[in-house]
PDB file of N, CA and C in Angstrom:
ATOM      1  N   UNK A   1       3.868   6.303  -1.245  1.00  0.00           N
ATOM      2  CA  UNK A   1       4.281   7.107  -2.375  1.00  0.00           C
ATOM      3  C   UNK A   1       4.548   6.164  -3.551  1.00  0.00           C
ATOM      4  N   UNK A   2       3.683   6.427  -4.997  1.00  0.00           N
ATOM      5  CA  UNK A   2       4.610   5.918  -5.848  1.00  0.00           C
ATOM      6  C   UNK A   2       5.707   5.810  -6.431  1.00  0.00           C
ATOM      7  N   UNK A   3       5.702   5.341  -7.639  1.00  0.00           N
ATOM      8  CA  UNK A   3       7.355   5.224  -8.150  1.00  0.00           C
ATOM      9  C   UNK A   3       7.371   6.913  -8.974  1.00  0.00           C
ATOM     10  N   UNK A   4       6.653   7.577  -9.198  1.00  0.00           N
ATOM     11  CA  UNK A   4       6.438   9.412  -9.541  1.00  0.00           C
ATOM     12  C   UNK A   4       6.015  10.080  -8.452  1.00  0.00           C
ATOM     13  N   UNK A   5       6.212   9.409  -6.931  1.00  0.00           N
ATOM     14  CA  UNK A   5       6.436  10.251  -6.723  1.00  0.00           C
ATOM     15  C   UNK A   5       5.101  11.267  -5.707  1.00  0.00           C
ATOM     16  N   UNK A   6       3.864  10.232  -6.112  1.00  0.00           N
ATOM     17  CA  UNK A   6       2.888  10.951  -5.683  1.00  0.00           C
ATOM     18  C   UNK A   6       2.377  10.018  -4.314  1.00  0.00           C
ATOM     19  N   UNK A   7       1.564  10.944  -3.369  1.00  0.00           N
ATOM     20  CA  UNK A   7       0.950  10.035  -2.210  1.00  0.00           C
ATOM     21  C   UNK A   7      -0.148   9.407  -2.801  1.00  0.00           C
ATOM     22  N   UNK A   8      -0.461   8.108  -1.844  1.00  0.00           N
ATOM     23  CA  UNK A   8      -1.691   7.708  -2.317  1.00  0.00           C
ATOM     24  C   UNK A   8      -1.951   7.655  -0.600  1.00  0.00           C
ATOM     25  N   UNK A   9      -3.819   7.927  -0.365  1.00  0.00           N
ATOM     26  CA  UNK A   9      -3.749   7.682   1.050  1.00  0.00           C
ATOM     27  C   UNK A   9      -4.854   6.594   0.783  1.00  0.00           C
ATOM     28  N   UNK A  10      -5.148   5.837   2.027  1.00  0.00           N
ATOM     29  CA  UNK A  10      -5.706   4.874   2.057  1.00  0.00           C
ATOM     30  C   UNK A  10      -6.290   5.104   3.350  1.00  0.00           C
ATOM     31  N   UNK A  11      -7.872   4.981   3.510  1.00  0.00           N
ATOM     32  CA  UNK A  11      -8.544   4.984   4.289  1.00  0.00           C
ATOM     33  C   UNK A  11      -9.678   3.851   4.922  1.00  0.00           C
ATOM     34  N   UNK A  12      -9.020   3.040   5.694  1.00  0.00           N
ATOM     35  CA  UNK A  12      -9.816   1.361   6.052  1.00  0.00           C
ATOM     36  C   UNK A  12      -9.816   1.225   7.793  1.00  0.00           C
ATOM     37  N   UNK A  13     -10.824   0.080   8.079  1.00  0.00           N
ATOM     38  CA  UNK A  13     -10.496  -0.540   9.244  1.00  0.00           C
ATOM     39  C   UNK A  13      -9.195  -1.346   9.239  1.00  0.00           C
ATOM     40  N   UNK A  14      -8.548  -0.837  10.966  1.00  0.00           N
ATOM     41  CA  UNK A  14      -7.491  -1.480  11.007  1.00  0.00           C
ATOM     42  C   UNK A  14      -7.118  -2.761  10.876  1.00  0.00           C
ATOM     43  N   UNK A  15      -8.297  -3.481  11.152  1.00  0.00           N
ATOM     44  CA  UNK A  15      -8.780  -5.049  11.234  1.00  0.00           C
ATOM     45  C   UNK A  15      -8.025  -5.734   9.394  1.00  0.00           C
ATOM     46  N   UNK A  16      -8.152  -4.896   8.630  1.00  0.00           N
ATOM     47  CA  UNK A  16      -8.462  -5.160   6.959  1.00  0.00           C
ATOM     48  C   UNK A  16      -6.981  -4.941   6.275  1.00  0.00           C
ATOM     49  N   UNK A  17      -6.491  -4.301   7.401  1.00  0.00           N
ATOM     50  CA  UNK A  17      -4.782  -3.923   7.065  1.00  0.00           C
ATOM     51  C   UNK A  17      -3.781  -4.239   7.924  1.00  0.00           C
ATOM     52  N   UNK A  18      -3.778  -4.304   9.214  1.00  0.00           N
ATOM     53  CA  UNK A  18      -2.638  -4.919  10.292  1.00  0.00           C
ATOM     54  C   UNK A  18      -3.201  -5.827  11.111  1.00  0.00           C
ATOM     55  N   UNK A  19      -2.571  -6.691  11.507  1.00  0.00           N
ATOM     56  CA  UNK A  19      -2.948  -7.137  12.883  1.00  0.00           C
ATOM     57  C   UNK A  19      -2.317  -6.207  13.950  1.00  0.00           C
ATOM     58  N   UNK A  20      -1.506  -5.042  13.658  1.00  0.00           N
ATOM     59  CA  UNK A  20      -0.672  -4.468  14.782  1.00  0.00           C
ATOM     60  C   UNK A  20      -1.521  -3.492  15.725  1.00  0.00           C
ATOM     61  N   UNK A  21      -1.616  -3.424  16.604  1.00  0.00           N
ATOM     62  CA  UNK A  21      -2.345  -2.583  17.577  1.00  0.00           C
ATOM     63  C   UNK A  21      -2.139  -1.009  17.704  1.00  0.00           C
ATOM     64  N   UNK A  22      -2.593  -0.390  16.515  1.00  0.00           N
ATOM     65  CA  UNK A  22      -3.023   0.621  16.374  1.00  0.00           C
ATOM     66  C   UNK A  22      -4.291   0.838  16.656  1.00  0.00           C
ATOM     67  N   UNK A  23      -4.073   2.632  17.530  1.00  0.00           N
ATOM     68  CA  UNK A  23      -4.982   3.035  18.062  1.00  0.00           C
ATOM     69  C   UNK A  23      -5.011   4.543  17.708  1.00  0.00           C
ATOM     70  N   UNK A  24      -5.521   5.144  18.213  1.00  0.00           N
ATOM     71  CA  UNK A  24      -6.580   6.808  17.756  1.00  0.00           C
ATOM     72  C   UNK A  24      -5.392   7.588  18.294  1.00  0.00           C
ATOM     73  N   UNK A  25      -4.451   7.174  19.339  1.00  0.00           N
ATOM     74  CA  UNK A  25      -3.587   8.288  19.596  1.00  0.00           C
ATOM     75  C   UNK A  25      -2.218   7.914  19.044  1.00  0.00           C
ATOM     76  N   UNK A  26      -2.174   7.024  18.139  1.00  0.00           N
ATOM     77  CA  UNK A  26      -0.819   6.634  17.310  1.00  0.00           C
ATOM     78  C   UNK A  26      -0.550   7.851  16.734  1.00  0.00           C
ATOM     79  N   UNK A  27       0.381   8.274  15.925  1.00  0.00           N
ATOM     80  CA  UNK A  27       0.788   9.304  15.275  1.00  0.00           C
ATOM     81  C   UNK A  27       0.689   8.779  13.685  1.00  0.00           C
ATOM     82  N   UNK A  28      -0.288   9.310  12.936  1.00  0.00           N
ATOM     83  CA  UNK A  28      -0.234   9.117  11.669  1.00  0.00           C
ATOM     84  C   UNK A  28      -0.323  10.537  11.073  1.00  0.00           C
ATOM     85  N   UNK A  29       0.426  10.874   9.372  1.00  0.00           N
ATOM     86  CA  UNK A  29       0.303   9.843   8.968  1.00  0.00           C
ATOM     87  C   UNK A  29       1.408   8.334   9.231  1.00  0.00           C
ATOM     88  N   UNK A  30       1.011   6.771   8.913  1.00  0.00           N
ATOM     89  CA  UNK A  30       1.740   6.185   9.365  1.00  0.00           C
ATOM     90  C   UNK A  30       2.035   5.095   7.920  1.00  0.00           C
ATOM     91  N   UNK A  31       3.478   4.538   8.098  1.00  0.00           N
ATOM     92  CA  UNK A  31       3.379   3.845   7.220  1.00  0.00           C
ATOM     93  C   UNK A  31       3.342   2.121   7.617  1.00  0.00           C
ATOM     94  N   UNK A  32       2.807   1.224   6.532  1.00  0.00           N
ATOM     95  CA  UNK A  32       2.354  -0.085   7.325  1.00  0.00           C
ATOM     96  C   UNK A  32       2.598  -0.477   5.689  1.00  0.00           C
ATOM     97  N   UNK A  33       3.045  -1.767   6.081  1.00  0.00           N
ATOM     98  CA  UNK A  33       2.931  -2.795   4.259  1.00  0.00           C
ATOM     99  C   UNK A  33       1.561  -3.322   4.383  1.00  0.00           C
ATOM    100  N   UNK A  34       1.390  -3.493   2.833  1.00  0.00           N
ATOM    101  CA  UNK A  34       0.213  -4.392   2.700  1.00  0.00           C
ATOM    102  C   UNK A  34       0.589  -5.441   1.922  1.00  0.00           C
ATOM    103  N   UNK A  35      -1.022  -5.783   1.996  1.00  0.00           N
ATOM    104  CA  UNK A  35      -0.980  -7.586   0.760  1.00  0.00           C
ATOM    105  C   UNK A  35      -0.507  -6.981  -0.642  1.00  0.00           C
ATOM    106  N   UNK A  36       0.069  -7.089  -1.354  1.00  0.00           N
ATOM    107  CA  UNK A  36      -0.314  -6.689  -2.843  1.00  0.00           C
ATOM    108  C   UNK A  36      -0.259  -7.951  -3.942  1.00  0.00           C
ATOM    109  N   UNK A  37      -0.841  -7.794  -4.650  1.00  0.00           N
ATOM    110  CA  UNK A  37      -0.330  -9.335  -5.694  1.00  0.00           C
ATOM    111  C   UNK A  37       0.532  -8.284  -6.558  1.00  0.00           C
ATOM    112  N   UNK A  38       1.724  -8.725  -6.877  1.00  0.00           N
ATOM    113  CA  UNK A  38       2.531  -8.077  -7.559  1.00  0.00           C
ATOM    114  C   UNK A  38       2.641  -8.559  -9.187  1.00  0.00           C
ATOM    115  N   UNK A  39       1.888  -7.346  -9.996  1.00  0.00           N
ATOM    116  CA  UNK A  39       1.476  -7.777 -11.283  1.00  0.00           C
ATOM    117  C   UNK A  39       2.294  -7.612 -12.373  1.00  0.00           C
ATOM    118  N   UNK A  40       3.368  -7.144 -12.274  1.00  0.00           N
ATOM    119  CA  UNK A  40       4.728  -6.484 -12.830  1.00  0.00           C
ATOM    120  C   UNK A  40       5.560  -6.236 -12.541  1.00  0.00           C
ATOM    121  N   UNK A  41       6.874  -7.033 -12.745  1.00  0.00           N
ATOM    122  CA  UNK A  41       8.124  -6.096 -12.318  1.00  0.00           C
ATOM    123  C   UNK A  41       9.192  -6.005 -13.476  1.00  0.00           C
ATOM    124  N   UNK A  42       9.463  -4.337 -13.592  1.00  0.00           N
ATOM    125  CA  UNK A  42      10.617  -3.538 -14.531  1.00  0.00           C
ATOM    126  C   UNK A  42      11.468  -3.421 -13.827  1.00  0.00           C
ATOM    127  N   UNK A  43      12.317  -2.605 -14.563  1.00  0.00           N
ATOM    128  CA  UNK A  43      13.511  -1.766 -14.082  1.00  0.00           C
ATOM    129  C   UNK A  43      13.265  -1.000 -13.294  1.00  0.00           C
ATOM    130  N   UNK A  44      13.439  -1.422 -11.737  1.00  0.00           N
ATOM    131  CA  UNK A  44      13.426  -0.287 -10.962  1.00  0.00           C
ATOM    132  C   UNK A  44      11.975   0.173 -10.554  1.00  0.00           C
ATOM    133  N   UNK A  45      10.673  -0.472 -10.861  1.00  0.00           N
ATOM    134  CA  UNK A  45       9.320  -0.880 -10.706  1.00  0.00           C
ATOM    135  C   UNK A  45       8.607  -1.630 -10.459  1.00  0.00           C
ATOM    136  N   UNK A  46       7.682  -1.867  -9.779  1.00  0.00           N
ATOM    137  CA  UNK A  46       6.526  -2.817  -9.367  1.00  0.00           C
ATOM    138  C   UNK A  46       4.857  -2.197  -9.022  1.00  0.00           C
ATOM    139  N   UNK A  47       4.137  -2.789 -10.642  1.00  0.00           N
ATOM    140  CA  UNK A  47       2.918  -2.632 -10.226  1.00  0.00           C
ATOM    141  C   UNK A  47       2.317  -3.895  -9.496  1.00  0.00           C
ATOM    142  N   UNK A  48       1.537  -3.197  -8.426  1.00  0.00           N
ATOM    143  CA  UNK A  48       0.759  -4.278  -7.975  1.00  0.00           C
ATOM    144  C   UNK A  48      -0.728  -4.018  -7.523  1.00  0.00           C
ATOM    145  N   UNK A  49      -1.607  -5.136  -7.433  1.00  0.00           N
ATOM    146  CA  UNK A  49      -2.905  -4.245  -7.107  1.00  0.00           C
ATOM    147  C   UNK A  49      -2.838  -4.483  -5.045  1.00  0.00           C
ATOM    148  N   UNK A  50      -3.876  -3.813  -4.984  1.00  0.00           N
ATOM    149  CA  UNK A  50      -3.920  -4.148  -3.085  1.00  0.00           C
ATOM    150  C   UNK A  50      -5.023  -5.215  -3.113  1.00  0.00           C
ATOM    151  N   UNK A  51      -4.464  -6.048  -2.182  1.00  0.00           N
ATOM    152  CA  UNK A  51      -5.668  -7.121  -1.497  1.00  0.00           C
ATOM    153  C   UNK A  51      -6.726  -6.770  -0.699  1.00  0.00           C
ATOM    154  N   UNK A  52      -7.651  -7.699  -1.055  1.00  0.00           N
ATOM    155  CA  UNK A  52      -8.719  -7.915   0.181  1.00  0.00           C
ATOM    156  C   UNK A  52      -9.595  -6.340   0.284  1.00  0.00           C
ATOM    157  N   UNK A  53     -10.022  -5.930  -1.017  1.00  0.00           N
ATOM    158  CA  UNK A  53     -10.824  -5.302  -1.460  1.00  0.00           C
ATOM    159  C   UNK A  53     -10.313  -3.368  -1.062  1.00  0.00           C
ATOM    160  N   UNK A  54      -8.701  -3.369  -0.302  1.00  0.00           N
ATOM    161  CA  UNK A  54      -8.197  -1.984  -0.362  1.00  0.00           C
ATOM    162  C   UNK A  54      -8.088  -1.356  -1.521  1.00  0.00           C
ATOM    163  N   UNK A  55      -8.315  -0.043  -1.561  1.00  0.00           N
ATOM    164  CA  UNK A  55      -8.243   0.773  -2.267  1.00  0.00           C
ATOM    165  C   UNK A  55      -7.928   2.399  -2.331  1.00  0.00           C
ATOM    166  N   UNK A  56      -7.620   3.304  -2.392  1.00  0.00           N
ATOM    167  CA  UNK A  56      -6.865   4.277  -2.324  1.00  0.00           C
ATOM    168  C   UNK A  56      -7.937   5.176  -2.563  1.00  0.00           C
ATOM    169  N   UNK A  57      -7.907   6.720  -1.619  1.00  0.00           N
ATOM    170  CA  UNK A  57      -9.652   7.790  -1.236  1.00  0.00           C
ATOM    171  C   UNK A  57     -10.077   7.759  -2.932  1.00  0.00           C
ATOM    172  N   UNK A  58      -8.998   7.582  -4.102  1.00  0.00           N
ATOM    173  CA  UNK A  58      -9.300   8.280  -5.184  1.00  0.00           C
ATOM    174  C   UNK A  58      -9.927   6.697  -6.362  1.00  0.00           C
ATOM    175  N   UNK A  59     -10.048   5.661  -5.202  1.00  0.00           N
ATOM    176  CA  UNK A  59     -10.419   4.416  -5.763  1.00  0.00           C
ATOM    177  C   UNK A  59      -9.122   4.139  -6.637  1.00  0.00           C
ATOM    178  N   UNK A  60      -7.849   3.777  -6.240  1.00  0.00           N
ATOM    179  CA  UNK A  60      -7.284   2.959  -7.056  1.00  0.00           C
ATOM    180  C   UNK A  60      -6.883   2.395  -6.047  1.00  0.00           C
ATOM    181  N   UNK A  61      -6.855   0.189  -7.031  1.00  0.00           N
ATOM    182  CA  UNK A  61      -6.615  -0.710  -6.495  1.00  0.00           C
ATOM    183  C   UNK A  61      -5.140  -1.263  -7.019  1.00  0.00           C
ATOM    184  N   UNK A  62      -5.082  -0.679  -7.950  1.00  0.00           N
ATOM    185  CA  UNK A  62      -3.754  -1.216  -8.528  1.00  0.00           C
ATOM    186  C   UNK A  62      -2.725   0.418  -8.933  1.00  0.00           C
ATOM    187  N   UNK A  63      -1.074   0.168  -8.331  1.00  0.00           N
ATOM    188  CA  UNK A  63      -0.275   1.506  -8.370  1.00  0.00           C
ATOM    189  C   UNK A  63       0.809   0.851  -8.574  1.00  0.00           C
ATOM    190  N   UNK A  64       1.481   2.279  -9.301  1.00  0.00           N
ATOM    191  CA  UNK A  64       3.240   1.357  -9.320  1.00  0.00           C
ATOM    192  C   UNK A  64       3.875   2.036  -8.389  1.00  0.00           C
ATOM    193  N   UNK A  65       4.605   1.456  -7.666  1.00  0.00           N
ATOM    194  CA  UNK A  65       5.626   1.501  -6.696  1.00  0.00           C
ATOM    195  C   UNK A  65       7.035   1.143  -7.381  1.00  0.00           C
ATOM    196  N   UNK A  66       8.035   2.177  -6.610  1.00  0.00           N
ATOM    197  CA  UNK A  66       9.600   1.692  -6.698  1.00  0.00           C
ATOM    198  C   UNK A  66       9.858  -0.238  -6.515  1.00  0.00           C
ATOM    199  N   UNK A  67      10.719  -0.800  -6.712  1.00  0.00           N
ATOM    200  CA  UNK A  67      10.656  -1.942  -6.339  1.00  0.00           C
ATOM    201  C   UNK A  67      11.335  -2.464  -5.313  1.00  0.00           C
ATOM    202  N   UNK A  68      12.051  -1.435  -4.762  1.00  0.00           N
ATOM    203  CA  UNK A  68      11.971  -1.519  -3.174  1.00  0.00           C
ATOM    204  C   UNK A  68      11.469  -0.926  -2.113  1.00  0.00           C
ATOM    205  N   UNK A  69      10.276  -0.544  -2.622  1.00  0.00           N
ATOM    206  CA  UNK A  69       9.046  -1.062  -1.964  1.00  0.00           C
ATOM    207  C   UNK A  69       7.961  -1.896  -1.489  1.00  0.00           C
ATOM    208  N   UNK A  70       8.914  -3.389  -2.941  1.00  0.00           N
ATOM    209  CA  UNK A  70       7.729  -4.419  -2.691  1.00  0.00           C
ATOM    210  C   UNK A  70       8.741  -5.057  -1.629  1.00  0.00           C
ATOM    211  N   UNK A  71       8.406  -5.889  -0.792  1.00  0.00           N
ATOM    212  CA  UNK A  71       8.887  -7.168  -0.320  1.00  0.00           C
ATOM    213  C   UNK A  71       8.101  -8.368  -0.588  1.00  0.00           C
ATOM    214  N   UNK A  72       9.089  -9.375  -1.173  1.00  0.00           N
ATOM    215  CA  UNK A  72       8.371 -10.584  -1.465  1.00  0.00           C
ATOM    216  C   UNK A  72       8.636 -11.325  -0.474  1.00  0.00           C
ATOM    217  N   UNK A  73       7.756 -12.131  -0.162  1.00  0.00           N
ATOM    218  CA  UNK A  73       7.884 -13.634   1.317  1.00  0.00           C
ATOM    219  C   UNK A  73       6.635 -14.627   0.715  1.00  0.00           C
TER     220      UNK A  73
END
């Protein structure tokens, strides 16, 4: 969900998004972090785009998220 609020879904091989061992009878929808390069941060915001060529059914690579949603490491 972004920072307004809306879903974004994302549709990839699992290979491209977790190493975690998800399978066909997991229960989704599910939530999982990704790579993002984080291209902005406001008040209470963070745009970032997704790595490694993800992108969202409606083709977006870059969304703003709350900013605790990002984790930095």
């Amino acid at each position: 969900m972004d920072s307004i609020g809306r879903d974004h879904r994302i549709v990839e091989k699992v290979p491209v998004l977790t190493t975690q061992g998800i399978r066909a009878a997991n229960t989704f929808p599910m939530e999982l972090w990704l790579d993002v390069q984080v291209d902005r941060l406001d008040a209470g915001t963070a745009t970032v785009t997704l790595q490694h060529g993800v992108e969202t059914v409606d083709g977006a690579q870059r969304i703003t998220v709350t900013s605790a949603d990002v984790r930095m490491t």
